[in-house]
PDB file of N, CA and C in Angstrom:
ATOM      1  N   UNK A   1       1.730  -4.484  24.097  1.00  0.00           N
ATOM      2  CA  UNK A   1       1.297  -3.142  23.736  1.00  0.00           C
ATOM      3  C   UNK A   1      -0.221  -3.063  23.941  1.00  0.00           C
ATOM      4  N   UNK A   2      -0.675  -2.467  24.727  1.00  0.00           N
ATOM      5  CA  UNK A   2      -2.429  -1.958  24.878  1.00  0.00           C
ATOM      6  C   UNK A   2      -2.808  -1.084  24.144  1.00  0.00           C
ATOM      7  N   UNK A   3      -3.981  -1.593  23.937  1.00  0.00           N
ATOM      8  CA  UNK A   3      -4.958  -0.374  23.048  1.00  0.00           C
ATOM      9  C   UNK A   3      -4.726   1.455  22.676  1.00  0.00           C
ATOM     10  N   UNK A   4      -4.249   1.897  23.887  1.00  0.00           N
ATOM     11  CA  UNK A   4      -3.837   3.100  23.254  1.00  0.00           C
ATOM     12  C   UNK A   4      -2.810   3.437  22.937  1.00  0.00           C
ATOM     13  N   UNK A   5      -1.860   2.863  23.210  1.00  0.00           N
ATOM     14  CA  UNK A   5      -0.219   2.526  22.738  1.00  0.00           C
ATOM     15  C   UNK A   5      -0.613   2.209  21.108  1.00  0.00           C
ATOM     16  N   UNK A   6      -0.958   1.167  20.551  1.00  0.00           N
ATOM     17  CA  UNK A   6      -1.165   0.922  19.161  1.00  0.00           C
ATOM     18  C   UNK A   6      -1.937   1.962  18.866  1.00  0.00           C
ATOM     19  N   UNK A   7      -3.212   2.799  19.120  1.00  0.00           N
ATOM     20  CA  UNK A   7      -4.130   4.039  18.184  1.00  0.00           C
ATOM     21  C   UNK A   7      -2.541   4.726  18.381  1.00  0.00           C
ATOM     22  N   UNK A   8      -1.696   5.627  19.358  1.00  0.00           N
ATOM     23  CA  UNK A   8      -0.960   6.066  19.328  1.00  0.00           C
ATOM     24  C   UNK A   8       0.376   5.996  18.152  1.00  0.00           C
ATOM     25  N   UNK A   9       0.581   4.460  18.149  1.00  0.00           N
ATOM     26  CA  UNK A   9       1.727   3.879  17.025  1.00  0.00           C
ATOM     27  C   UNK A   9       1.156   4.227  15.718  1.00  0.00           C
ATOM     28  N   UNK A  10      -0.455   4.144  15.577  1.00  0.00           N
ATOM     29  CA  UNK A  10      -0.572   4.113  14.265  1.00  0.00           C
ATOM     30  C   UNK A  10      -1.068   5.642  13.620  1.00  0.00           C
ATOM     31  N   UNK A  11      -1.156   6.305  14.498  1.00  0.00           N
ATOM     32  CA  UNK A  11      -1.801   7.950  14.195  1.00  0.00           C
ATOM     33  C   UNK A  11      -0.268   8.249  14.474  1.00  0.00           C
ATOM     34  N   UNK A  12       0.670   7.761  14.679  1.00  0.00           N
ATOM     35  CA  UNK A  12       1.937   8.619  14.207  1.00  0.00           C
ATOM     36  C   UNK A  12       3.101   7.832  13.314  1.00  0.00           C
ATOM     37  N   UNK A  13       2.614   6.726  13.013  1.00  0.00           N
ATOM     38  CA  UNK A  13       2.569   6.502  11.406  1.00  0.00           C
ATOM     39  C   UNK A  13       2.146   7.011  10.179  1.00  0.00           C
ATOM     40  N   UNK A  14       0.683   6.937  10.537  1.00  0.00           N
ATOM     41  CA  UNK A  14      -0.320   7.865   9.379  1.00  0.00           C
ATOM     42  C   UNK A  14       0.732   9.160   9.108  1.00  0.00           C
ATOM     43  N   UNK A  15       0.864   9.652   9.908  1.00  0.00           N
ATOM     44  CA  UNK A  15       1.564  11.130   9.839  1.00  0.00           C
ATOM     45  C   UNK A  15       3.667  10.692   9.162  1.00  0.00           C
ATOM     46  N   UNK A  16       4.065   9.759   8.907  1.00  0.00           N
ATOM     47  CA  UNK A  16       5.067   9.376   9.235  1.00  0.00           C
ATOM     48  C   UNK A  16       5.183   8.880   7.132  1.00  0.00           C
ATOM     49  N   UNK A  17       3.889   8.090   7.034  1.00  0.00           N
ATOM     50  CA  UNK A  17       3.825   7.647   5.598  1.00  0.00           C
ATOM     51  C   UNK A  17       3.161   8.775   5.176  1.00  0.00           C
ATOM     52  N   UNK A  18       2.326   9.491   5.374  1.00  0.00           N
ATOM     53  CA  UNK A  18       2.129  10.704   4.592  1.00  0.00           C
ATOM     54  C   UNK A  18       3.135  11.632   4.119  1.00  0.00           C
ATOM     55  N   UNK A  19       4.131  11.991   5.050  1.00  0.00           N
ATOM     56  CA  UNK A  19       5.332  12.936   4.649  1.00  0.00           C
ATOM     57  C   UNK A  19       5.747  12.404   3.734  1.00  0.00           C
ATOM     58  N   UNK A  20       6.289  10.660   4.012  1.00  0.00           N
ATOM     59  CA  UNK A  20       6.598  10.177   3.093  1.00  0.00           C
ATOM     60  C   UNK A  20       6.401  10.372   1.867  1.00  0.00           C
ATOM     61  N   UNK A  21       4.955  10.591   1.211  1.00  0.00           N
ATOM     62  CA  UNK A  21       4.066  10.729  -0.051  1.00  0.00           C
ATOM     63  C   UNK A  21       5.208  12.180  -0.220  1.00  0.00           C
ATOM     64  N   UNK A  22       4.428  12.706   0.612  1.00  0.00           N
ATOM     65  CA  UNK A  22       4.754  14.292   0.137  1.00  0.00           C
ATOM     66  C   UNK A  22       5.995  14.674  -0.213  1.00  0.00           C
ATOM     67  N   UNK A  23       7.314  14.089   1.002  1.00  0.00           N
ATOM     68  CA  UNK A  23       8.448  14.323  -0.055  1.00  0.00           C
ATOM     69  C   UNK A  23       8.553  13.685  -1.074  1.00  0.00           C
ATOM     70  N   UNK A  24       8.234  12.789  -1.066  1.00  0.00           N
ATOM     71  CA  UNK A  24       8.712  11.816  -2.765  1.00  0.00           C
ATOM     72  C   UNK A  24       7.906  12.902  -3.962  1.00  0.00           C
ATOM     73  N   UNK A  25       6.943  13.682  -3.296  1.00  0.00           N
ATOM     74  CA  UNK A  25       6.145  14.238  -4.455  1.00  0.00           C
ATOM     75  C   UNK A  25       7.447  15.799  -5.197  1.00  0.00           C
ATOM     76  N   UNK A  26       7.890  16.033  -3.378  1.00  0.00           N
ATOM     77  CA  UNK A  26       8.540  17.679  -3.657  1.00  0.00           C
ATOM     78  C   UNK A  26      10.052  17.327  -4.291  1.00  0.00           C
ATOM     79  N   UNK A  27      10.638  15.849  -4.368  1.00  0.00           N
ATOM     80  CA  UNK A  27      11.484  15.396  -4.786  1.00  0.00           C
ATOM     81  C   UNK A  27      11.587  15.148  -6.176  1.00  0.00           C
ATOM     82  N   UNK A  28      10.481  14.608  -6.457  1.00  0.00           N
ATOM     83  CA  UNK A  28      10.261  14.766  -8.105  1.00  0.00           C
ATOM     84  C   UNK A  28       9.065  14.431  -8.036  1.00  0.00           C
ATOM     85  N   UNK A  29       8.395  15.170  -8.560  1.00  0.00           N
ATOM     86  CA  UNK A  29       7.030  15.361  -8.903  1.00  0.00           C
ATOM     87  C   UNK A  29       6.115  14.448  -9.642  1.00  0.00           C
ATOM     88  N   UNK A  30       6.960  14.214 -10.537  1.00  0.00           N
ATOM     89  CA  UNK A  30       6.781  12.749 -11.537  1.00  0.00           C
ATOM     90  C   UNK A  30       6.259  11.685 -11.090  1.00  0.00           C
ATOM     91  N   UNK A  31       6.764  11.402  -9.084  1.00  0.00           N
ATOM     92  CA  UNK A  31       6.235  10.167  -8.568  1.00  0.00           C
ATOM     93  C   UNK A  31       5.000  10.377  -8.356  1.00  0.00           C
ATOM     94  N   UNK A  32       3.845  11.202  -8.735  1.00  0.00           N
ATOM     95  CA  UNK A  32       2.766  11.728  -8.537  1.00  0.00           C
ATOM     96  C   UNK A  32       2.127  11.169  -9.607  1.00  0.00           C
ATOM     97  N   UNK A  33       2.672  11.390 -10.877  1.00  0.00           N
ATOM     98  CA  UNK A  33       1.360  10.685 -12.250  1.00  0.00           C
ATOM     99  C   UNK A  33       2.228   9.561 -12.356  1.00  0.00           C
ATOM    100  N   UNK A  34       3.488   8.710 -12.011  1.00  0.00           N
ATOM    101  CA  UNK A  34       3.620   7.465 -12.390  1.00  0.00           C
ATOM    102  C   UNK A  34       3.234   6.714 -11.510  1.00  0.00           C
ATOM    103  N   UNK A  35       2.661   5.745 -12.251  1.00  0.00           N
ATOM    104  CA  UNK A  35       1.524   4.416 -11.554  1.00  0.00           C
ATOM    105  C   UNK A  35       2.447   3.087 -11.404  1.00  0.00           C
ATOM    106  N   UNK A  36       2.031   2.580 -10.689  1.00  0.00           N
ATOM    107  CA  UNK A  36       2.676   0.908 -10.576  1.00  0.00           C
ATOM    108  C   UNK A  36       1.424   0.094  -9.684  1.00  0.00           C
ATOM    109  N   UNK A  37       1.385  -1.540 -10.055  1.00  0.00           N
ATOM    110  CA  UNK A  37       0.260  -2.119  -9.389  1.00  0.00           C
ATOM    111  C   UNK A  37       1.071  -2.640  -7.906  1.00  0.00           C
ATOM    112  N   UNK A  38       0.273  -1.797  -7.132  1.00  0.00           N
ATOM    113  CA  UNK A  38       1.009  -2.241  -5.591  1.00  0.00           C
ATOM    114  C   UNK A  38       1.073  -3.767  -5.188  1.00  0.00           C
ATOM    115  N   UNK A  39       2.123  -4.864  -4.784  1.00  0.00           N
ATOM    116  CA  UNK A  39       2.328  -5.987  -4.848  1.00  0.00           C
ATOM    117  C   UNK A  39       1.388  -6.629  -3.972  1.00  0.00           C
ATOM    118  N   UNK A  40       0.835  -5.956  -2.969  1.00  0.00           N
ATOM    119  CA  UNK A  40       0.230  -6.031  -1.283  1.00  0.00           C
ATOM    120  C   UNK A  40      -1.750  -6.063  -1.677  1.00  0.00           C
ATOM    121  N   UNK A  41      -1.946  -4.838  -2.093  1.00  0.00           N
ATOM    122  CA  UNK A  41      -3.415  -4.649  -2.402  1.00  0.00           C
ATOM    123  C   UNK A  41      -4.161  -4.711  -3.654  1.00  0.00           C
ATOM    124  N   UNK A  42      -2.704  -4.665  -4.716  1.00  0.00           N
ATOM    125  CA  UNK A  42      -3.391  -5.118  -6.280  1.00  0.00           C
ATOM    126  C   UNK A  42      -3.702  -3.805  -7.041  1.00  0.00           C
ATOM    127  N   UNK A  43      -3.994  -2.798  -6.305  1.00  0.00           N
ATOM    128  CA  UNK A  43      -4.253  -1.686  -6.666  1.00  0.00           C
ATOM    129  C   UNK A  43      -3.593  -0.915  -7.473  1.00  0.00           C
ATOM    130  N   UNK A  44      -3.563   0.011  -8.580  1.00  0.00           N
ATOM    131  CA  UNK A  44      -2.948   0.804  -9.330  1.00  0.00           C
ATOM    132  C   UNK A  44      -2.654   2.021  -8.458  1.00  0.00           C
ATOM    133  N   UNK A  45      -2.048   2.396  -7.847  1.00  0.00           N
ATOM    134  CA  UNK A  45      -1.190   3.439  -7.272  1.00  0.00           C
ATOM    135  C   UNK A  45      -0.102   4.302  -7.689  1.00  0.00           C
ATOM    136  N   UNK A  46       0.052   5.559  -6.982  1.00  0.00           N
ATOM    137  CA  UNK A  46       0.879   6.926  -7.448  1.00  0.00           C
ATOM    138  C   UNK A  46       2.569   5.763  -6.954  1.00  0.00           C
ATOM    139  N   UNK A  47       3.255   6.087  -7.621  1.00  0.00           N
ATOM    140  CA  UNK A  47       5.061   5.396  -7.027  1.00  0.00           C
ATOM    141  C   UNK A  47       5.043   6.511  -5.830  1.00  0.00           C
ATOM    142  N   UNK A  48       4.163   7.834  -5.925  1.00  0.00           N
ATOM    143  CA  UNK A  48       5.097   8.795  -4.347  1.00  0.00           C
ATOM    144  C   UNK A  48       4.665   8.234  -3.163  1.00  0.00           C
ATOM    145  N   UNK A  49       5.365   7.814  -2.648  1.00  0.00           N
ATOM    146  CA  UNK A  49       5.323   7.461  -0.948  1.00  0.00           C
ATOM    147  C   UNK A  49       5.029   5.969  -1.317  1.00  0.00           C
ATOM    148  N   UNK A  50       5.664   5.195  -1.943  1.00  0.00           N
ATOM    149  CA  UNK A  50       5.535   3.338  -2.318  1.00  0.00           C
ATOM    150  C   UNK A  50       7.291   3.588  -1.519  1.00  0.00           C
ATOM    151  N   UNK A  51       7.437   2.070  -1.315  1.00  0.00           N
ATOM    152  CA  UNK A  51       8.162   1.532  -0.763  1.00  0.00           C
ATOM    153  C   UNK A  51       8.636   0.189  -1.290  1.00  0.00           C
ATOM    154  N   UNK A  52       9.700  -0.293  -1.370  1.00  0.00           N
ATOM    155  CA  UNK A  52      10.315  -1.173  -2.122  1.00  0.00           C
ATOM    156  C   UNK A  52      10.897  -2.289  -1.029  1.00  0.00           C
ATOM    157  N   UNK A  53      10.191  -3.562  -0.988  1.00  0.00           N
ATOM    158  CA  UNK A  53      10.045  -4.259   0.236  1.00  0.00           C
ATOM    159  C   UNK A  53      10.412  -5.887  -0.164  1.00  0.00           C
ATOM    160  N   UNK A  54      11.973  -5.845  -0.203  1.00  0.00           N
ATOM    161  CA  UNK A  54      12.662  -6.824  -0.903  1.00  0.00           C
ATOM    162  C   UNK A  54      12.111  -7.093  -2.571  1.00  0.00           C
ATOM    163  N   UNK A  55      11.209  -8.439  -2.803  1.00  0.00           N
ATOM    164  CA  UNK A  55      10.686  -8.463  -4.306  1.00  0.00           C
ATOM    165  C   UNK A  55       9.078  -7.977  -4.307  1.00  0.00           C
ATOM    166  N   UNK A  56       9.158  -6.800  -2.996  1.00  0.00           N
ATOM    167  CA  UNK A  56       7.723  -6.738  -3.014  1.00  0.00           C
ATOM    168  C   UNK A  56       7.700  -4.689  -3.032  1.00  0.00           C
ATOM    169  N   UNK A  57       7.091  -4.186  -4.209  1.00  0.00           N
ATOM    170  CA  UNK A  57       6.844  -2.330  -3.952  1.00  0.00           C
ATOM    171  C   UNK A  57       5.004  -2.544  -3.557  1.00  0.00           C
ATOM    172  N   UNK A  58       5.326  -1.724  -2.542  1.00  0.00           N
ATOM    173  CA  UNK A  58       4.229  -1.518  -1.411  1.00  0.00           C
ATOM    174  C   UNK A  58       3.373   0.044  -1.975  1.00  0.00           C
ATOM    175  N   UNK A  59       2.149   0.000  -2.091  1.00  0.00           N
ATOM    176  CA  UNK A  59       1.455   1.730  -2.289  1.00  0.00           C
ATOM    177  C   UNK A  59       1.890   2.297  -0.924  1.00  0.00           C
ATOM    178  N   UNK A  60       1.472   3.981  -0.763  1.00  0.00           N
ATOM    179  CA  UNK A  60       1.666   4.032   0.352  1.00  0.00           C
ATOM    180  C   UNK A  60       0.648   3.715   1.467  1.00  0.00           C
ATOM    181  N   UNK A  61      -0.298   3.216   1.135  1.00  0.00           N
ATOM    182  CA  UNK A  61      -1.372   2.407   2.095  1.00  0.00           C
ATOM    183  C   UNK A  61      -0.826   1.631   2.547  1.00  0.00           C
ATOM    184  N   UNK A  62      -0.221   0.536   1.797  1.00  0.00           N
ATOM    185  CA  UNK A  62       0.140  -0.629   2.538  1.00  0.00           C
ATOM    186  C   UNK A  62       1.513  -0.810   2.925  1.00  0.00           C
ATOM    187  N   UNK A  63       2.068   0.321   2.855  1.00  0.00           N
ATOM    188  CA  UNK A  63       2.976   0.683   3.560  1.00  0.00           C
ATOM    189  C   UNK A  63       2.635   0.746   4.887  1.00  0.00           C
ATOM    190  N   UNK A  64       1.635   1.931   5.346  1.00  0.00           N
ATOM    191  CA  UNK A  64       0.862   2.306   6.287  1.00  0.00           C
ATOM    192  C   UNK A  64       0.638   0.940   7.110  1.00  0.00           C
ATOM    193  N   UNK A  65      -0.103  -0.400   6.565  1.00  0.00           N
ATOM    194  CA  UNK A  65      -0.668  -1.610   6.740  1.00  0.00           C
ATOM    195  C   UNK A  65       1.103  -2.277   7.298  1.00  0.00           C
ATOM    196  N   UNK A  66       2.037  -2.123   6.371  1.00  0.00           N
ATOM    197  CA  UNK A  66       3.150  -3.055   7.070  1.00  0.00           C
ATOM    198  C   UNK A  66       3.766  -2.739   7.876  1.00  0.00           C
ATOM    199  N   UNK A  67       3.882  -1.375   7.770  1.00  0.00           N
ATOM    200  CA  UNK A  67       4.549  -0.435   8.951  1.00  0.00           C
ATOM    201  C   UNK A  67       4.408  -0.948  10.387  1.00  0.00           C
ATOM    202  N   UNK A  68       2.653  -0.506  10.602  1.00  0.00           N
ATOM    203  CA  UNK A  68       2.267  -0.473  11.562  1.00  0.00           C
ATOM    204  C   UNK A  68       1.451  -1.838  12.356  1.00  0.00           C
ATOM    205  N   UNK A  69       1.418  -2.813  11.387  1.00  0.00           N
ATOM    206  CA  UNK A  69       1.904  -4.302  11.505  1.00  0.00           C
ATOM    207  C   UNK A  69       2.545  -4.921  11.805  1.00  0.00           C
ATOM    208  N   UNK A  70       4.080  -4.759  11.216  1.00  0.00           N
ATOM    209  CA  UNK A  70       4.782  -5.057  12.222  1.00  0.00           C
ATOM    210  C   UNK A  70       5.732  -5.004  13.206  1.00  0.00           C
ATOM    211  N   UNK A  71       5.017  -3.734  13.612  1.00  0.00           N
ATOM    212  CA  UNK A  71       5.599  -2.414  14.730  1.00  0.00           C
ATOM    213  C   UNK A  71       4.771  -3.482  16.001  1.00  0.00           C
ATOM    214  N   UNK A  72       3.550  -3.680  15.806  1.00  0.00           N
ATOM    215  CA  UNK A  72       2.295  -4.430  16.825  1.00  0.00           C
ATOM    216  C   UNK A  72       2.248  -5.790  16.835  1.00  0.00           C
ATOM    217  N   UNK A  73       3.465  -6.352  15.668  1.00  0.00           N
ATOM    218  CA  UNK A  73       3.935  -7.819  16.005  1.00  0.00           C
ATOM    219  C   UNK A  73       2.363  -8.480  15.135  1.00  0.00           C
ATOM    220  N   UNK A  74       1.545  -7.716  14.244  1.00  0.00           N
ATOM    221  CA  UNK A  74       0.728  -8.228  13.541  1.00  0.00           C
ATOM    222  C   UNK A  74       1.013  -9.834  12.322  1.00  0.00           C
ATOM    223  N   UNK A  75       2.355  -9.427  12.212  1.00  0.00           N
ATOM    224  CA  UNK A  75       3.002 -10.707  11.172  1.00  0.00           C
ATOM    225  C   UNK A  75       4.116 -10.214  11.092  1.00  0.00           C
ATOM    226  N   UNK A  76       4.873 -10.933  10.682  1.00  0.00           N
ATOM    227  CA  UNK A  76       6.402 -10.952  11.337  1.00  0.00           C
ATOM    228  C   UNK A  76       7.291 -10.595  10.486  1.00  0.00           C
ATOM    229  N   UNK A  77       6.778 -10.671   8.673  1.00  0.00           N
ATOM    230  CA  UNK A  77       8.036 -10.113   8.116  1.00  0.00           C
ATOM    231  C   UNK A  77       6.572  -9.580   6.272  1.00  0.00           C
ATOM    232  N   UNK A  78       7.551  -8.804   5.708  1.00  0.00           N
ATOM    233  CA  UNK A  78       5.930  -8.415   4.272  1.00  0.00           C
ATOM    234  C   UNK A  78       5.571  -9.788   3.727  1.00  0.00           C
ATOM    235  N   UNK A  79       6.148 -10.738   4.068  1.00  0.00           N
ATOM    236  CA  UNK A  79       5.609 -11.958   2.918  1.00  0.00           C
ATOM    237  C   UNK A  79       4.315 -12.096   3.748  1.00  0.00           C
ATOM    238  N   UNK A  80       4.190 -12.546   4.749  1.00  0.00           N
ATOM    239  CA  UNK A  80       2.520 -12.615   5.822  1.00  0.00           C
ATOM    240  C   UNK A  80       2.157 -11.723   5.208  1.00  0.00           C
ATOM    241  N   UNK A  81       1.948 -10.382   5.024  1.00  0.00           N
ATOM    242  CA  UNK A  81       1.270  -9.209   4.422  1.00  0.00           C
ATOM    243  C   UNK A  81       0.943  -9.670   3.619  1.00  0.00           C
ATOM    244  N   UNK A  82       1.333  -9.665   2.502  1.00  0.00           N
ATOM    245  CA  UNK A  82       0.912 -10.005   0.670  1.00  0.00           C
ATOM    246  C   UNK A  82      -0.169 -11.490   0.963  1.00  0.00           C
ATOM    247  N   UNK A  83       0.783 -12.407   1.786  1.00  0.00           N
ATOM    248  CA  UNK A  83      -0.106 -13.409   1.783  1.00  0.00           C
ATOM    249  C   UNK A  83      -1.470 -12.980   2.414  1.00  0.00           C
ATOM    250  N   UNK A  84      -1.784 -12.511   3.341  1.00  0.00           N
ATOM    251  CA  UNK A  84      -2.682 -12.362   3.922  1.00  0.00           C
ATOM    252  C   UNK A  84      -3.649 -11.385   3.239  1.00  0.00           C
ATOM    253  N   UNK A  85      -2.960 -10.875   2.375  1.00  0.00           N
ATOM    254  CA  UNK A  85      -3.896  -9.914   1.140  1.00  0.00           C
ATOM    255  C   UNK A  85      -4.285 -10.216  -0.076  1.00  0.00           C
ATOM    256  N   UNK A  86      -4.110 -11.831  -0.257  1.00  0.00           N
ATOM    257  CA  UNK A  86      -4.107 -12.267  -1.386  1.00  0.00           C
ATOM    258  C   UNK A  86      -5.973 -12.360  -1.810  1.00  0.00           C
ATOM    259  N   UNK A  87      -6.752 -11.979  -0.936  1.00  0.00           N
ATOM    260  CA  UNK A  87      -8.279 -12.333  -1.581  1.00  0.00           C
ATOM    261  C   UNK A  87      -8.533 -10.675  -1.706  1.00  0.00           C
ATOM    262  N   UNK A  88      -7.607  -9.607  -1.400  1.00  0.00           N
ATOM    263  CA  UNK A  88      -8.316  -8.200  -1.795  1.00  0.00           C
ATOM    264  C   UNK A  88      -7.393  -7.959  -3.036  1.00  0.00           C
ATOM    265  N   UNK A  89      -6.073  -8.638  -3.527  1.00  0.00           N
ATOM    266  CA  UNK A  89      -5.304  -8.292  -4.783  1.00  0.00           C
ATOM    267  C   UNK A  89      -6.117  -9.076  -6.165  1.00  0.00           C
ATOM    268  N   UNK A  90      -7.249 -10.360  -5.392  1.00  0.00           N
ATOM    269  CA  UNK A  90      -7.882 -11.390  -6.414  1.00  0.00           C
ATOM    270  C   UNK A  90      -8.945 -10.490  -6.749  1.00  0.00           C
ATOM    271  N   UNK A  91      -9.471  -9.700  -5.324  1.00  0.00           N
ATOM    272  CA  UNK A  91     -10.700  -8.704  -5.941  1.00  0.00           C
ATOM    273  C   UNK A  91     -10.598  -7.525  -7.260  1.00  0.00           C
ATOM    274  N   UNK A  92      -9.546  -7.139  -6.644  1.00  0.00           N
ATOM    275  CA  UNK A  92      -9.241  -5.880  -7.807  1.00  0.00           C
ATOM    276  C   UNK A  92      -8.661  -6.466  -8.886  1.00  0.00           C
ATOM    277  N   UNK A  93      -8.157  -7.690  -8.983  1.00  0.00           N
ATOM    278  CA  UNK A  93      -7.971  -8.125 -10.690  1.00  0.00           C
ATOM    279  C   UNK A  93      -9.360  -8.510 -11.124  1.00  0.00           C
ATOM    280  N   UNK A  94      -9.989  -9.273 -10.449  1.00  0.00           N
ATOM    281  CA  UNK A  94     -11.645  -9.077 -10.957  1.00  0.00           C
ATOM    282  C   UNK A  94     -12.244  -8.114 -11.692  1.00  0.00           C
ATOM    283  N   UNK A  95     -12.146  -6.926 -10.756  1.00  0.00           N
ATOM    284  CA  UNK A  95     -12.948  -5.769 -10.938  1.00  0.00           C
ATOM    285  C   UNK A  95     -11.752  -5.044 -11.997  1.00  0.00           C
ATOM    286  N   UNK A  96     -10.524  -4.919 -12.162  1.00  0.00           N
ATOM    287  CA  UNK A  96      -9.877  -4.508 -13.631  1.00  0.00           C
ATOM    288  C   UNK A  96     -10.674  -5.153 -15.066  1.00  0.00           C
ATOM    289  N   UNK A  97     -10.903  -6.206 -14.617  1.00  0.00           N
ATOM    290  CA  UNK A  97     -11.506  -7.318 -15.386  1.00  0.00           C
ATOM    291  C   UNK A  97     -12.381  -6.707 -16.260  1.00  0.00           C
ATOM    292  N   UNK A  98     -13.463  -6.552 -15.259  1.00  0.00           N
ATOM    293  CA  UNK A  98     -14.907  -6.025 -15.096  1.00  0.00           C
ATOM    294  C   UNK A  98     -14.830  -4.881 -16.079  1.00  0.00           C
ATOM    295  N   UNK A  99     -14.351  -4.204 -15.234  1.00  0.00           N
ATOM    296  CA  UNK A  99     -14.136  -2.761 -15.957  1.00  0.00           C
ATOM    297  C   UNK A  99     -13.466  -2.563 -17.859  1.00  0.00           C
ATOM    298  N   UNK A 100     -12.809  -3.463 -17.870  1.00  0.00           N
ATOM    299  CA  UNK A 100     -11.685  -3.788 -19.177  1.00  0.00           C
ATOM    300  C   UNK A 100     -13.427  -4.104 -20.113  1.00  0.00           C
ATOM    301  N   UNK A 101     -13.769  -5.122 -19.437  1.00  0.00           N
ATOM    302  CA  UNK A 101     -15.208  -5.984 -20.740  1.00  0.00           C
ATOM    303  C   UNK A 101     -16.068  -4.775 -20.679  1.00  0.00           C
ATOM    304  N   UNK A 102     -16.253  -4.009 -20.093  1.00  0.00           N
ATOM    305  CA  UNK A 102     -18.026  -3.027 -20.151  1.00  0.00           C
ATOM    306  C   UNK A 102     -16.645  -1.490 -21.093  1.00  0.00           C
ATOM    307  N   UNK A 103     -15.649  -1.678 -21.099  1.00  0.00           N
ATOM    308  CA  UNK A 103     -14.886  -0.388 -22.209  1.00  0.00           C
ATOM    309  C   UNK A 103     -14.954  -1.296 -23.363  1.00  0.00           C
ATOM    310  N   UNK A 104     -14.456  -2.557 -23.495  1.00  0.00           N
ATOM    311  CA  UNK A 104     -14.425  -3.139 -24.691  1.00  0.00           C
ATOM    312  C   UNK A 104     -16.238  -3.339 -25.310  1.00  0.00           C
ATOM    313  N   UNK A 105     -16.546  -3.448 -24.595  1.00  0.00           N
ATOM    314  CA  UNK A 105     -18.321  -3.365 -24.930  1.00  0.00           C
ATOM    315  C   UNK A 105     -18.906  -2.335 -25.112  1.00  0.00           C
ATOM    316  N   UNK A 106     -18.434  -1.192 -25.149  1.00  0.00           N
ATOM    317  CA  UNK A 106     -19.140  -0.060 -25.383  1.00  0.00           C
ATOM    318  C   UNK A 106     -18.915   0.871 -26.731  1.00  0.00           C
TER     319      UNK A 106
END
């Protein structure tokens, strides 16, 4: 796959996980204020447009990230994903961290 084949794969992804969001939102609305920590980026995320990826629920970012990963043969199945995201899921438990001591300190 060449360079504009993949911008192509992934600007009609973007468009592909966004709907996604959006119906899950017009489906029940609810998936909009309920949160879950995405397994992939660590992040606290909306459940609308997450994805449920064997023992792994994906935000819809990294949905976006596995999708179009391994559409381009980036890693071969979500466990490479998570693994390969394991120093940005260590960051944001840090920085929950962070954030938790300067509320308890104030």
């Amino acid at each position: 796959m060449n360079k504009e084949e993949q911008i192509k794969l992934i600007e009609d992804m973007q468009k592909v996980v966004e709907q996604m969001r959006l119906d899950d939102i017009e489906e029940d609305p609810e998936t909009a204020e309920e949160l879950f920590e995405c397994s992939c980026c660590g992040k606290t995320k909306m459940l609308a447009g997450s994805i449920q990826y064997g023992k792994y629920r994906l935000c819809n970012d990294c949905v976006l990230l596995a999708e179009t990963g391994l559409a381009i043969g980036k890693f071969k199945n979500i466990d490479e994903l998570v693994k390969a995201m394991e120093d940005t899921r260590l960051q944001e438990m840090c920085e929950f961290i962070k954030q938790q001591e300067k509320r308890e300190n104030n």
